[in-house]
PDB file of N, CA and C in Angstrom:
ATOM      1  N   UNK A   1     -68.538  25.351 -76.359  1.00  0.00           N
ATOM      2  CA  UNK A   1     -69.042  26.216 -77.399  1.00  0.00           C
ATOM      3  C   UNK A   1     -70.474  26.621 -77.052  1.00  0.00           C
ATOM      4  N   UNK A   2     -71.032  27.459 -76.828  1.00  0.00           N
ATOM      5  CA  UNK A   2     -72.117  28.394 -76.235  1.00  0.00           C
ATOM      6  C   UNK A   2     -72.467  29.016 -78.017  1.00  0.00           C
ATOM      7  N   UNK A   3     -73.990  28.524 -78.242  1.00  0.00           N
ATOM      8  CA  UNK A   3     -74.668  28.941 -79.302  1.00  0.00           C
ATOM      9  C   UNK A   3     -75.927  30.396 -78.673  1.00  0.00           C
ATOM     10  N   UNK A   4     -76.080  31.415 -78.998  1.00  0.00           N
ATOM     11  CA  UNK A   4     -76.814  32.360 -78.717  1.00  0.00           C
ATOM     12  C   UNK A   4     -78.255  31.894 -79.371  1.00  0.00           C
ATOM     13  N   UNK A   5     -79.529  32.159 -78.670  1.00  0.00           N
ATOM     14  CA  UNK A   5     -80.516  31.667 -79.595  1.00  0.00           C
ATOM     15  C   UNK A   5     -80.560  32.469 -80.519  1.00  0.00           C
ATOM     16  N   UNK A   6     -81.308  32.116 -81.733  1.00  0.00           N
ATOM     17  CA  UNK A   6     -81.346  33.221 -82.672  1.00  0.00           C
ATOM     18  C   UNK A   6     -82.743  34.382 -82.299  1.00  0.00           C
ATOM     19  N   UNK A   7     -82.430  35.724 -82.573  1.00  0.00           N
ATOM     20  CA  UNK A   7     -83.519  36.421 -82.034  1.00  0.00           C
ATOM     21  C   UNK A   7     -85.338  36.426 -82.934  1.00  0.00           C
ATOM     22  N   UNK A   8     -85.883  36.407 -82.142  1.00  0.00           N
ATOM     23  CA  UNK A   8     -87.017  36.427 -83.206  1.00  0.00           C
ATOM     24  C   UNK A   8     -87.542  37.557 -83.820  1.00  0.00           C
ATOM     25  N   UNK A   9     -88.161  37.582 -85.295  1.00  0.00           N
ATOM     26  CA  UNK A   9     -87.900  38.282 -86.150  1.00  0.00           C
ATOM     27  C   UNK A   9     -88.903  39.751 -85.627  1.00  0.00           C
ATOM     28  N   UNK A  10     -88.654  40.991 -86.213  1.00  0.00           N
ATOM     29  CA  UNK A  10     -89.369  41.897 -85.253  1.00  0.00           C
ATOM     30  C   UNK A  10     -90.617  41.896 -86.497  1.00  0.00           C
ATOM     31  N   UNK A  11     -92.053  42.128 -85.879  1.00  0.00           N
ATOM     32  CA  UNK A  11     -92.968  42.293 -86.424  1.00  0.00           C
ATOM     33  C   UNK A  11     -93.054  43.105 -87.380  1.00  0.00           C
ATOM     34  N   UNK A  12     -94.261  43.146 -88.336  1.00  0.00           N
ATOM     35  CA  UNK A  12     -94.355  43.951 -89.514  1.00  0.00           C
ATOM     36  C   UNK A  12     -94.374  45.080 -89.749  1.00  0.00           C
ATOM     37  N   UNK A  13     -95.283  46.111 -88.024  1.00  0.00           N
ATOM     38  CA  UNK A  13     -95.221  47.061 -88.684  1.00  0.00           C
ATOM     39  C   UNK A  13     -93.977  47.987 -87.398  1.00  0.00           C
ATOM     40  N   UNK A  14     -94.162  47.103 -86.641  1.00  0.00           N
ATOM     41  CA  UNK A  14     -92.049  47.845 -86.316  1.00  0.00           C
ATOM     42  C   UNK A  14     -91.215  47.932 -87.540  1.00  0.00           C
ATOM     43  N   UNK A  15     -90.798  46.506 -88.098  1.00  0.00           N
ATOM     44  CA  UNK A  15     -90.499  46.879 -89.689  1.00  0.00           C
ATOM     45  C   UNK A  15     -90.864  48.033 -90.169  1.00  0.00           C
ATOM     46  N   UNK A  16     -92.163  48.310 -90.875  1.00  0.00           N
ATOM     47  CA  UNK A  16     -92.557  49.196 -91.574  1.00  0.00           C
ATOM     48  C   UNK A  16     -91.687  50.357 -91.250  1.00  0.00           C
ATOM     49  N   UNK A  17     -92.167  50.925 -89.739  1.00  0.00           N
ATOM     50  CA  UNK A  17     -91.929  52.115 -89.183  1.00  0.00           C
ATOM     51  C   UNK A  17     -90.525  52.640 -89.357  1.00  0.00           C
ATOM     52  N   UNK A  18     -89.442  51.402 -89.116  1.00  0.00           N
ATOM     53  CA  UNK A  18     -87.931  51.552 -88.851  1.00  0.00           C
ATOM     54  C   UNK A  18     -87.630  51.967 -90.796  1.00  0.00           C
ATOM     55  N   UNK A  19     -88.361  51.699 -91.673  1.00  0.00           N
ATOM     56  CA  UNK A  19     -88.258  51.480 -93.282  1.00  0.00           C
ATOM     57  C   UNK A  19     -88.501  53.051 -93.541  1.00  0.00           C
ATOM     58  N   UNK A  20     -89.576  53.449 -93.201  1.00  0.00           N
ATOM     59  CA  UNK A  20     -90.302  54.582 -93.273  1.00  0.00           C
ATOM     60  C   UNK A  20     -89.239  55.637 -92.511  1.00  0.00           C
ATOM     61  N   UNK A  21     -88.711  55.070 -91.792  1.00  0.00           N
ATOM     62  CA  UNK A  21     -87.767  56.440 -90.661  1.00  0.00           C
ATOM     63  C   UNK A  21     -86.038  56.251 -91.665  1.00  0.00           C
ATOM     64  N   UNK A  22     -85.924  55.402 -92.151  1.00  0.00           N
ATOM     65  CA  UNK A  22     -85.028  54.909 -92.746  1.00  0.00           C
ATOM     66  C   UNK A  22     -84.313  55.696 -93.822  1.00  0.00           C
ATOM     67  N   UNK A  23     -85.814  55.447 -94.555  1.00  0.00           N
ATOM     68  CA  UNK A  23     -86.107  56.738 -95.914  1.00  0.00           C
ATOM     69  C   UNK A  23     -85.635  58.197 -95.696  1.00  0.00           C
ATOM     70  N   UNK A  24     -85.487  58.466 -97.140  1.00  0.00           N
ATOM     71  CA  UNK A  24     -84.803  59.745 -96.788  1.00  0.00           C
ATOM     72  C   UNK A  24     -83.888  60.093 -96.150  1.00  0.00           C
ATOM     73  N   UNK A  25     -83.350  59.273 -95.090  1.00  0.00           N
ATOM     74  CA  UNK A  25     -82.358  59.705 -94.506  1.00  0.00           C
ATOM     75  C   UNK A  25     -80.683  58.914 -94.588  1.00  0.00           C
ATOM     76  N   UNK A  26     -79.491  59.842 -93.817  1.00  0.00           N
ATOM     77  CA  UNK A  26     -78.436  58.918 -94.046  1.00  0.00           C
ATOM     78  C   UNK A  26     -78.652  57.271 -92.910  1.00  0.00           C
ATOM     79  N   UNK A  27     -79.613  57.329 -92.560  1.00  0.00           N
ATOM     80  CA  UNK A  27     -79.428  56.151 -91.788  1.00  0.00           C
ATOM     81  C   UNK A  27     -80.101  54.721 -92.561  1.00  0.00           C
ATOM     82  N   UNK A  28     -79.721  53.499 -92.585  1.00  0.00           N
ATOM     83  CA  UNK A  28     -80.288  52.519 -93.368  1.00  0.00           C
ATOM     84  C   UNK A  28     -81.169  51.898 -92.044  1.00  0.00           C
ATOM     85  N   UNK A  29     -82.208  50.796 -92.540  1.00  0.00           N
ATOM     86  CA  UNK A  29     -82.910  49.734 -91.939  1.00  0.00           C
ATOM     87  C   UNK A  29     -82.539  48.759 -91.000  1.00  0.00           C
ATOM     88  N   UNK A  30     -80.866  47.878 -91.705  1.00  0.00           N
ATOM     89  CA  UNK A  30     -80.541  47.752 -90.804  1.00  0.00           C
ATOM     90  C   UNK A  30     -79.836  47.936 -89.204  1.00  0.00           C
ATOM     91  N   UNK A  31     -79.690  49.331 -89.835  1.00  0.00           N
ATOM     92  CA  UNK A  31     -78.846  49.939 -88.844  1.00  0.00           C
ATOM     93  C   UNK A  31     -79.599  50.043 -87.607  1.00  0.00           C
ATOM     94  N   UNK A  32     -81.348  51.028 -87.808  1.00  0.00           N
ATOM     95  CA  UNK A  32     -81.773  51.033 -87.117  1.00  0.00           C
ATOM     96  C   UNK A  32     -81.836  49.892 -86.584  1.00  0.00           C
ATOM     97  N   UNK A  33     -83.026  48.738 -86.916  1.00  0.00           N
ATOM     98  CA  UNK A  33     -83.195  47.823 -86.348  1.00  0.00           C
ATOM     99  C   UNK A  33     -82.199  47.314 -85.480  1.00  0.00           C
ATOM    100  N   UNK A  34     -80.991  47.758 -85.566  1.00  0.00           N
ATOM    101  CA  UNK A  34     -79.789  47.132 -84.706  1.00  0.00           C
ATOM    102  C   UNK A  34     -80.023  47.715 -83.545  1.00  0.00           C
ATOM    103  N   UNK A  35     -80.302  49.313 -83.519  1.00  0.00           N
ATOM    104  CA  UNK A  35     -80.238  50.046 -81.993  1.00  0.00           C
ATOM    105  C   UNK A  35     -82.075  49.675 -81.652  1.00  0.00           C
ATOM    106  N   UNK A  36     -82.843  49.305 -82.914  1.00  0.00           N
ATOM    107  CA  UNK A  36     -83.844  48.542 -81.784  1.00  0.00           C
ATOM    108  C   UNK A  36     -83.407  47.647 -81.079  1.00  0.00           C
ATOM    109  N   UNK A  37     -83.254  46.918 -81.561  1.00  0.00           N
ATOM    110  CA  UNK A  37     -82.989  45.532 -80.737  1.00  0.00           C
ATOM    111  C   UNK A  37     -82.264  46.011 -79.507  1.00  0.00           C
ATOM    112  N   UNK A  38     -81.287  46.807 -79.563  1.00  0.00           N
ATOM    113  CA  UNK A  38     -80.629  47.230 -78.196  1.00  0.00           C
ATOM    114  C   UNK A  38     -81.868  47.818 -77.218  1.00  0.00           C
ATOM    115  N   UNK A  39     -82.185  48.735 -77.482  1.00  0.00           N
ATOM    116  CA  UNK A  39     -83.604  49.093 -77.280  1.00  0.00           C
ATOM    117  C   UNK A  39     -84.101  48.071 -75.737  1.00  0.00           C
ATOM    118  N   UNK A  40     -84.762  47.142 -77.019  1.00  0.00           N
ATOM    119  CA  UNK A  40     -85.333  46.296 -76.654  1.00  0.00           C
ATOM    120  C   UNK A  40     -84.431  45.499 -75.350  1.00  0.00           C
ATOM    121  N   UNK A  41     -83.087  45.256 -75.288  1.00  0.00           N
ATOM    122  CA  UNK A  41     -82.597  44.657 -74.556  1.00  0.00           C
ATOM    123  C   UNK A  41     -82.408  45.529 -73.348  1.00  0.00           C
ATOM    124  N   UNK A  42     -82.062  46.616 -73.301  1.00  0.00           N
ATOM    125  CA  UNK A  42     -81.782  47.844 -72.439  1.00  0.00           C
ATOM    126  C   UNK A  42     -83.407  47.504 -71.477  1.00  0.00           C
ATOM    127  N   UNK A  43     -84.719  47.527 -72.514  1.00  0.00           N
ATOM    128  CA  UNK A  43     -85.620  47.659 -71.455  1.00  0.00           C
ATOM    129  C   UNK A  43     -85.727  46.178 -70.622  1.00  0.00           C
ATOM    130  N   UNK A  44     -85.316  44.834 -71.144  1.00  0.00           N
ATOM    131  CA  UNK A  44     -85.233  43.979 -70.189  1.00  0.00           C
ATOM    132  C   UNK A  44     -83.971  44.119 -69.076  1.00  0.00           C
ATOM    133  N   UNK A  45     -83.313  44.531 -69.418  1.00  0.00           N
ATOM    134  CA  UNK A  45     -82.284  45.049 -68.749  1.00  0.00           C
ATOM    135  C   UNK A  45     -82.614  46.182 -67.505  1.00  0.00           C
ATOM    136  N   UNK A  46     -83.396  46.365 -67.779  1.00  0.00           N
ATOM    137  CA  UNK A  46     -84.300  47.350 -66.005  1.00  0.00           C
ATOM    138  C   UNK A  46     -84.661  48.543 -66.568  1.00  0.00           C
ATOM    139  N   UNK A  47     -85.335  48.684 -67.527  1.00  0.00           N
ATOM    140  CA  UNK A  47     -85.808  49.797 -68.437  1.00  0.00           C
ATOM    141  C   UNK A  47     -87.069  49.816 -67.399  1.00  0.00           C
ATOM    142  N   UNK A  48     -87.701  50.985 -67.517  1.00  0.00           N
ATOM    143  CA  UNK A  48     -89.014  51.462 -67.080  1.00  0.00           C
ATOM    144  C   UNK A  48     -90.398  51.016 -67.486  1.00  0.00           C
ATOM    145  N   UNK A  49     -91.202  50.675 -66.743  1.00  0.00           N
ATOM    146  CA  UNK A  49     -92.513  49.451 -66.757  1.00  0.00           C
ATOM    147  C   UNK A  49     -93.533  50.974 -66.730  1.00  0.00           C
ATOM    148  N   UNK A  50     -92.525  51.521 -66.998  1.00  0.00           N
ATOM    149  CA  UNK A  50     -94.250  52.743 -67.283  1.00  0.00           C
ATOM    150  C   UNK A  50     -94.536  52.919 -68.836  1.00  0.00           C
ATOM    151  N   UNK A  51     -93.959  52.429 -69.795  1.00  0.00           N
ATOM    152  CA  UNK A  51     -93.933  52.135 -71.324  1.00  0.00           C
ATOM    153  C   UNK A  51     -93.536  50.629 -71.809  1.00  0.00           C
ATOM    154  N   UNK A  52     -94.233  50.161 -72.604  1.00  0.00           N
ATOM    155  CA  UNK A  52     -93.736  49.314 -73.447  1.00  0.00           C
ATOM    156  C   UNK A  52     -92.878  49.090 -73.713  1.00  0.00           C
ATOM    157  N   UNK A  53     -92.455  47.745 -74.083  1.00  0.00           N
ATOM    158  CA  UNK A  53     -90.727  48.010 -74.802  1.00  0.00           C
ATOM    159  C   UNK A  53     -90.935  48.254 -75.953  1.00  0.00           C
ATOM    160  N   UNK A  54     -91.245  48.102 -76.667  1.00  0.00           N
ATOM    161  CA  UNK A  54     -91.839  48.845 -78.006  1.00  0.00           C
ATOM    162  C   UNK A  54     -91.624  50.059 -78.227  1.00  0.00           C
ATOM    163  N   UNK A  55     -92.171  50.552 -77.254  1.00  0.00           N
ATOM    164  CA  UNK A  55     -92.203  52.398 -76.865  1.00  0.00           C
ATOM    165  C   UNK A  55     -90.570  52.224 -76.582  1.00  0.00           C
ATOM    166  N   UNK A  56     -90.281  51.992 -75.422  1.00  0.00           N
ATOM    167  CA  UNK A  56     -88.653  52.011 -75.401  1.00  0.00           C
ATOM    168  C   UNK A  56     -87.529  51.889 -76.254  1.00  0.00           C
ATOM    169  N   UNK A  57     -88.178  50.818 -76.890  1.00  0.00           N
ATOM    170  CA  UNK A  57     -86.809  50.743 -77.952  1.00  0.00           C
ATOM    171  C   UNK A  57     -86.942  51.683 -79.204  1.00  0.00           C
ATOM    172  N   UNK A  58     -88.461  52.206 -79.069  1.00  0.00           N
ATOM    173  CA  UNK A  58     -88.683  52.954 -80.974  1.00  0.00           C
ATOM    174  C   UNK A  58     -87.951  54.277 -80.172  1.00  0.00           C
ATOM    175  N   UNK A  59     -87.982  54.911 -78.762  1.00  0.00           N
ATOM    176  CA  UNK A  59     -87.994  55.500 -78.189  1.00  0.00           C
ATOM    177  C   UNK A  59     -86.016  55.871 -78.760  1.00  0.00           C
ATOM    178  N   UNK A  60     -85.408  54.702 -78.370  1.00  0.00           N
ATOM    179  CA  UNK A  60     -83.910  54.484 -78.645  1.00  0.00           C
ATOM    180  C   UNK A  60     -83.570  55.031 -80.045  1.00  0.00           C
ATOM    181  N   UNK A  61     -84.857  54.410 -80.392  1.00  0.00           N
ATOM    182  CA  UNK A  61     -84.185  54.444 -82.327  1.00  0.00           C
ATOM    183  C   UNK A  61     -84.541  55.981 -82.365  1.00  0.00           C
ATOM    184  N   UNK A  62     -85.216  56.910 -82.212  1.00  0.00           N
ATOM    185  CA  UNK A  62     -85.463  58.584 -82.178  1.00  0.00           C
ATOM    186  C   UNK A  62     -84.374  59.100 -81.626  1.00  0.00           C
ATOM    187  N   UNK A  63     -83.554  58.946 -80.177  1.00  0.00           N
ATOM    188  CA  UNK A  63     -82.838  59.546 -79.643  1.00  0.00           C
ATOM    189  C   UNK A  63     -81.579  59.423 -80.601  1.00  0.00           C
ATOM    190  N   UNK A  64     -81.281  58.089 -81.086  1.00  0.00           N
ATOM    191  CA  UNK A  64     -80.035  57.774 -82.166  1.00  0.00           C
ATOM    192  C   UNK A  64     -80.178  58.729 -82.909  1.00  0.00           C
ATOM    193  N   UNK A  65     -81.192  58.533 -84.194  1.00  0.00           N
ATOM    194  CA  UNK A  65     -81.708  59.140 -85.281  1.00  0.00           C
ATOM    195  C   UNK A  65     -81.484  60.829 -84.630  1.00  0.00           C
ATOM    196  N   UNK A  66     -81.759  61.142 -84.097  1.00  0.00           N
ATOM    197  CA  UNK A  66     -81.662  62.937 -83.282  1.00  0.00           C
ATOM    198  C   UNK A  66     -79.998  63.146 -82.955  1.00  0.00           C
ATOM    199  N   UNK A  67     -79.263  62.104 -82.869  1.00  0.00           N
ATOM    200  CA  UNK A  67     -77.905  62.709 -81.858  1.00  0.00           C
ATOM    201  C   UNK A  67     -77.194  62.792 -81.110  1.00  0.00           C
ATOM    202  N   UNK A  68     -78.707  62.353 -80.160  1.00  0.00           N
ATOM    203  CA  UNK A  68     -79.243  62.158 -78.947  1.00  0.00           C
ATOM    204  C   UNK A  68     -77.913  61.536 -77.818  1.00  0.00           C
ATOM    205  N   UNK A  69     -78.020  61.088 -76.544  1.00  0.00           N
ATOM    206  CA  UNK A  69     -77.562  60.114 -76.115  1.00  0.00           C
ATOM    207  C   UNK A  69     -77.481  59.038 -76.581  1.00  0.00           C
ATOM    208  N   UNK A  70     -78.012  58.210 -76.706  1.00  0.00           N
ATOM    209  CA  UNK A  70     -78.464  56.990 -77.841  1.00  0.00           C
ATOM    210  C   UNK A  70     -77.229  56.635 -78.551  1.00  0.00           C
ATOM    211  N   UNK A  71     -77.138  58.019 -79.064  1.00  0.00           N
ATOM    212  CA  UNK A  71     -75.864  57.710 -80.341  1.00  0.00           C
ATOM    213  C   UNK A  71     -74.549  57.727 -79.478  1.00  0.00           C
ATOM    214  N   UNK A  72     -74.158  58.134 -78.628  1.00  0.00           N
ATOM    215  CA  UNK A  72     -73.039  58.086 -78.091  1.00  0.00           C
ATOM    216  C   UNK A  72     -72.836  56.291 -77.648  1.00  0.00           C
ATOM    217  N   UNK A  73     -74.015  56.200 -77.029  1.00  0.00           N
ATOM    218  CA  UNK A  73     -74.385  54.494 -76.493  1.00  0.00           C
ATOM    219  C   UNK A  73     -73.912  53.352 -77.790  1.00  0.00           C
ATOM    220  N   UNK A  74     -74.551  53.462 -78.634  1.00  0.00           N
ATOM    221  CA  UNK A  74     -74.441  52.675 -79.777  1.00  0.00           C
ATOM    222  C   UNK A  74     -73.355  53.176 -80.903  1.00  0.00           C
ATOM    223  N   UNK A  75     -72.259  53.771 -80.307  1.00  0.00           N
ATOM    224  CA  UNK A  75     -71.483  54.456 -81.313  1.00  0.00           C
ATOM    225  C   UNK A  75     -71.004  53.254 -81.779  1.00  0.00           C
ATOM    226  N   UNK A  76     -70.667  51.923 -81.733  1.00  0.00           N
ATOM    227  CA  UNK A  76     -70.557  51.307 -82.234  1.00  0.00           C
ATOM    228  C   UNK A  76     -70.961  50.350 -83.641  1.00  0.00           C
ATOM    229  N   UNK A  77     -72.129  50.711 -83.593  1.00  0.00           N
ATOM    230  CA  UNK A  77     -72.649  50.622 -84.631  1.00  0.00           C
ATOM    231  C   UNK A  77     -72.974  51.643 -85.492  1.00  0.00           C
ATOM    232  N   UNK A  78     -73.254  52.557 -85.031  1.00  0.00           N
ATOM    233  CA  UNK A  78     -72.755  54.035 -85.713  1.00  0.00           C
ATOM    234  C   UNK A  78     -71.803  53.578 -86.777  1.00  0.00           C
ATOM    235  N   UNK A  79     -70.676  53.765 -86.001  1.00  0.00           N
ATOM    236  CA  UNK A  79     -69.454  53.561 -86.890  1.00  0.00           C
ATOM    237  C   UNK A  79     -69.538  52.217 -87.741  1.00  0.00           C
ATOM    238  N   UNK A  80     -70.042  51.579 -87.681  1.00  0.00           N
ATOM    239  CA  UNK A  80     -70.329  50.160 -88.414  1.00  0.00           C
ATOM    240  C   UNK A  80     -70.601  50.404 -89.850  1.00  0.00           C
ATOM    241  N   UNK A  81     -71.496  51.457 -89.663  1.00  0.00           N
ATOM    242  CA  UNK A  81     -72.623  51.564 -90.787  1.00  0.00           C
ATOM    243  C   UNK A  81     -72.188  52.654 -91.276  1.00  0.00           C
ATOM    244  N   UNK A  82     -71.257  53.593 -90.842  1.00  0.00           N
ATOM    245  CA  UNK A  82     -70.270  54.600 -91.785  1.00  0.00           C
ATOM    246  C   UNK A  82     -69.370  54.282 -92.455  1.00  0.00           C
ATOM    247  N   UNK A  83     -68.928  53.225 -91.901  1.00  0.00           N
ATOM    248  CA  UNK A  83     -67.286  51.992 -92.812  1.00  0.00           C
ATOM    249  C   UNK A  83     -67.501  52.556 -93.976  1.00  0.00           C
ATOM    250  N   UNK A  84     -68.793  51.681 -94.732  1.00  0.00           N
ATOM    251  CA  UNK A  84     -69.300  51.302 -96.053  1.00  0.00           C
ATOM    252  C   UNK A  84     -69.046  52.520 -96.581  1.00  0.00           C
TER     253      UNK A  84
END
């Protein structure tokens, strides 16, 4: 049985930002935060050292939020968060 660590929690004002992009729109908080975190894994995953992962993953959450490629990538959760 293989336990995953649990991830650590994303800072306050990534929070904020993902809350604020959240608003107003059909997309919820957690949703985003989900394609952050991918984001985030994509750039350890051999993402580009000419930006932050920060930058990379908020980078992810815009391209989703737009249409973008992103959304084709994470259609999975896409569809997650349309079920409801």
């Amino acid at each position: 049985m293989s336990t995953r660590p649990k991830a650590k929690p994303l800072n306050a004002s990534v929070v904020k930002a993902l809350k604020k992009k959240a608003e107003g729109t059909k997309f919820k908080y957690g949703e985003l935060a989900a394609v952050y975190r991918k984001g985030q894994g994509a750039y350890l995953g051999g993402g580009s050292r000419n930006v932050s992962m920060a930058a990379w993953a908020m980078g992810r959450v815009n391209s989703y939020m737009r249409g973008d490629k992103a959304r084709t990538v994470d259609m999975a959760i896409y569809k997650r968060y349309r079920k409801k």
